[in-house]
Structures are given as C-alpha cells and as structure tokens.
Protein backbone atom coordinates (compact mmCIF):
# COMPACT_ATOMS: atom_id res chain seq x y z
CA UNK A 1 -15.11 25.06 -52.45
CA UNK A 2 -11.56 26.75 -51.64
CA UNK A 3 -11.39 27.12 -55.45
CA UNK A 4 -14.76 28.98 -55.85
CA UNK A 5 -14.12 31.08 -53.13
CA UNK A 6 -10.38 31.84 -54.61
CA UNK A 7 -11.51 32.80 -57.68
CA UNK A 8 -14.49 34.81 -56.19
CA UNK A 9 -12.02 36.69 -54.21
CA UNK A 10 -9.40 37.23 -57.35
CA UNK A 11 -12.13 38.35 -59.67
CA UNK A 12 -13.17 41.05 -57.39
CA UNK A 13 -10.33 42.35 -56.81
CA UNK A 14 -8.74 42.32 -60.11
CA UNK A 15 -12.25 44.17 -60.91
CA UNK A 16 -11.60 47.16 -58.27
CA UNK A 17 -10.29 50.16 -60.56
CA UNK A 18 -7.94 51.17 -57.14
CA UNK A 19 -6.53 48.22 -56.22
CA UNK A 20 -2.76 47.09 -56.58
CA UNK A 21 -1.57 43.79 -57.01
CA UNK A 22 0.63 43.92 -53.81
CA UNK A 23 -3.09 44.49 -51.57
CA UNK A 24 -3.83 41.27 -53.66
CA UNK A 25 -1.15 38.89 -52.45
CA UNK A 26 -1.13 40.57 -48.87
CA UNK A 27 -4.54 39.44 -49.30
CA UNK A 28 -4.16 35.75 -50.51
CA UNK A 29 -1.40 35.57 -48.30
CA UNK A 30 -3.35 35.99 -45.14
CA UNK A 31 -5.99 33.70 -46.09
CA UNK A 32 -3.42 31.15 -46.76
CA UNK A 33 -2.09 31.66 -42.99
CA UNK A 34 -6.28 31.27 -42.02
CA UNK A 35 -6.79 28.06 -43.83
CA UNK A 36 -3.86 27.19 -42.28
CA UNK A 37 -4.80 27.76 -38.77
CA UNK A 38 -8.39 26.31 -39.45
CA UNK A 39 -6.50 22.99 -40.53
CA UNK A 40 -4.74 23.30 -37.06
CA UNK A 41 -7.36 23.64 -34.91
CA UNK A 42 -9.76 20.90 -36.80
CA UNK A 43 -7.20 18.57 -36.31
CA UNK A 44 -6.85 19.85 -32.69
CA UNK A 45 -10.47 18.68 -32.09
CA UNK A 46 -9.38 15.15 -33.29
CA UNK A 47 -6.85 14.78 -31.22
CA UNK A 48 -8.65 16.06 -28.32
CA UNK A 49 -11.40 13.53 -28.64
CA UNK A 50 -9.03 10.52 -29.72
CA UNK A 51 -7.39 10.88 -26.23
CA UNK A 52 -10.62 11.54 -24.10
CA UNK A 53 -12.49 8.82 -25.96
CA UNK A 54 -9.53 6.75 -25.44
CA UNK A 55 -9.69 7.17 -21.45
CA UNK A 56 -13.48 6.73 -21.71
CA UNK A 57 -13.06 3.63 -23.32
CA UNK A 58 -10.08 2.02 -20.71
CA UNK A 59 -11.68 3.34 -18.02
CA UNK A 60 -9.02 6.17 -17.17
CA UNK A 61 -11.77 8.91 -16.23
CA UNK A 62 -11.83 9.57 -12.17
CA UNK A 63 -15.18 11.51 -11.11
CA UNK A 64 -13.95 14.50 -9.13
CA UNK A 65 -11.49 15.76 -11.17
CA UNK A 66 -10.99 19.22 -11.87
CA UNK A 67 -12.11 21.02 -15.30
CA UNK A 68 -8.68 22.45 -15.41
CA UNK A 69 -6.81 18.83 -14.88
CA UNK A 70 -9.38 17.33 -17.98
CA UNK A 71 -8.24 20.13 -20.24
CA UNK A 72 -4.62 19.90 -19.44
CA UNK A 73 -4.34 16.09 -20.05
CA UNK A 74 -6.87 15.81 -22.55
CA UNK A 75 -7.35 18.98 -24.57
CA UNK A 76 -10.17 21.22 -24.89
CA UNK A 77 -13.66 20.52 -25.77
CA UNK A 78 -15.41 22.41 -29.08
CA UNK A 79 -17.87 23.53 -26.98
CA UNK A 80 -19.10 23.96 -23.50
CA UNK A 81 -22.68 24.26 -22.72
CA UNK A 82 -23.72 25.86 -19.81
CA UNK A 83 -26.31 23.92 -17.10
CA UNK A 84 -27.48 20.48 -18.80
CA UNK A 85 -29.58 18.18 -17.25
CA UNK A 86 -28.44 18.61 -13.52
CA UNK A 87 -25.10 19.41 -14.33
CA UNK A 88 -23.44 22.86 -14.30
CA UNK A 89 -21.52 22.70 -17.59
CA UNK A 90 -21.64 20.01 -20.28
CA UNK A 91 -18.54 19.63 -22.30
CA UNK A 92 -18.70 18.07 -26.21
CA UNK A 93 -15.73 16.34 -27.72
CA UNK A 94 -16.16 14.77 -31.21
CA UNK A 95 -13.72 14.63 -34.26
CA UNK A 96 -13.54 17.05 -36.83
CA UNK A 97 -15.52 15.66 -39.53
CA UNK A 98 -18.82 14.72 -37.08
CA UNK A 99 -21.55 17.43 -37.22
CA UNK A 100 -22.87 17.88 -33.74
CA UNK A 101 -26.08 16.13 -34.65
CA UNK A 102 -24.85 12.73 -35.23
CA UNK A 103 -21.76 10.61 -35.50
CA UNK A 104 -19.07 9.95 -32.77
CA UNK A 105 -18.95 12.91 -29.62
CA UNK A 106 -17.83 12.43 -25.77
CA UNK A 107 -19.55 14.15 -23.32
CA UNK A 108 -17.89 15.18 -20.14
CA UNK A 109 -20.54 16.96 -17.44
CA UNK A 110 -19.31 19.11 -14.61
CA UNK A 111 -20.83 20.35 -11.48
CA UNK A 112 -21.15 23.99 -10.12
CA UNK A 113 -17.40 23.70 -8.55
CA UNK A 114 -15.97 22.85 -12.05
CA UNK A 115 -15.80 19.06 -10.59
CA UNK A 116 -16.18 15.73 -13.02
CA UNK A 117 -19.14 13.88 -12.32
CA UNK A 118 -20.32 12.01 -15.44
CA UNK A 119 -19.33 11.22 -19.03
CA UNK A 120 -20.95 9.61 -21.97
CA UNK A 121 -19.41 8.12 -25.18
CA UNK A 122 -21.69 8.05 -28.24
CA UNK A 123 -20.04 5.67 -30.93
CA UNK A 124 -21.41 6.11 -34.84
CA UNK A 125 -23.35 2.83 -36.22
CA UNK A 126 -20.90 1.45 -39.01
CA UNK A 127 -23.24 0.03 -41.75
C-alpha cells in the first residue's frame, strides 16, 4: 500500500507544470519521518499492552491506584472512553495489529477521582 500511495504522490507531482524537484524530496522526505513516527507509536501500543497485560496476568494490578501512576509504569492506553458502565473513564490497551472489535485488548476502568477500580483481559481464541 506504501508503494501505491508513493507512486500516487510522485506522479502528481512530477505532473504539476510549477513544481521543482527539491519541493519533491522535501516532500518524500517528510513522509519518510511520518511513517517513521507511525512505526514508533504502533509499536508503543505493543509495548504498552505487553506490560499491562503482563501485570493483569501475575496479578500486579492494586485497585486504587492513580490514573497518573498506571500511565507512568505502564504506558498509555490508545484510547480512553469517557463514563462506561458505572465507571468514569474506561481505558483500552491492545497490540498494534488487533482492530478494536476483536482480538487481544485490556481494559482498565477508573472512577470519577481518576482512581483504579476494575480491569478486564480479553485473550484472542487461537484456532
């Protein structure tokens, strides 16, 4: 897809009667240093949920502890839904490659004073 896109992007420029080649690269060059920082933060995500699954799973989480604290040790969610199901803010942690409707996520659920007070691991079914 980063091909198709590439070559999209080269075709119309090389196609615009004003444009110079150094606008080109300058370009190119800053979607290189987007990809880049797209790779970054994916793997970011990953992390994140490899070390708050990983405290799920040994029993490491402590209701009562502070939003701030979780992000610090742990890493912050992808996303943080406001009032769920009794609790004030829901956090989601999954890996990179999981879509939000299935697959592997953590959720961590807060309550109005940015307090800890449940969590839930959903594992994918390995066929």
């Amino acid at each position: 897809m980063t091909g198709l896109c590439l070559s999209v992007f080269a075709s119309s420029e090389a196609s615009s009667k004003d444009s110079k080649p150094k606008n080109w690269f300058k370009r190119l060059k800053g979607f290189a240093k987007s990809r880049k920082a797209m790779v970054e933060e994916l793997a970011g995500e990953t992390a994140s949920y490899k070390k708050i699954s990983g405290a799920i799973r040994e029993n490491q989480l402590q209701k009562g502890k502070t939003a701030s604290y979780i992000e610090t040790k742990y890493g912050k969610p992808v996303v943080i839904l406001p009032e769920e199901e009794g609790a004030f803010a829901k956090w989601v942690y999954k890996p990179s490659g999981t879509s939000f409707f299935s697959g592997e996520k953590a959720y961590l659920f807060f309550d109005k004073d940015d307090k800890l007070i449940e969590w839930q691991l959903l594992c994918s079914e390995k066929k």
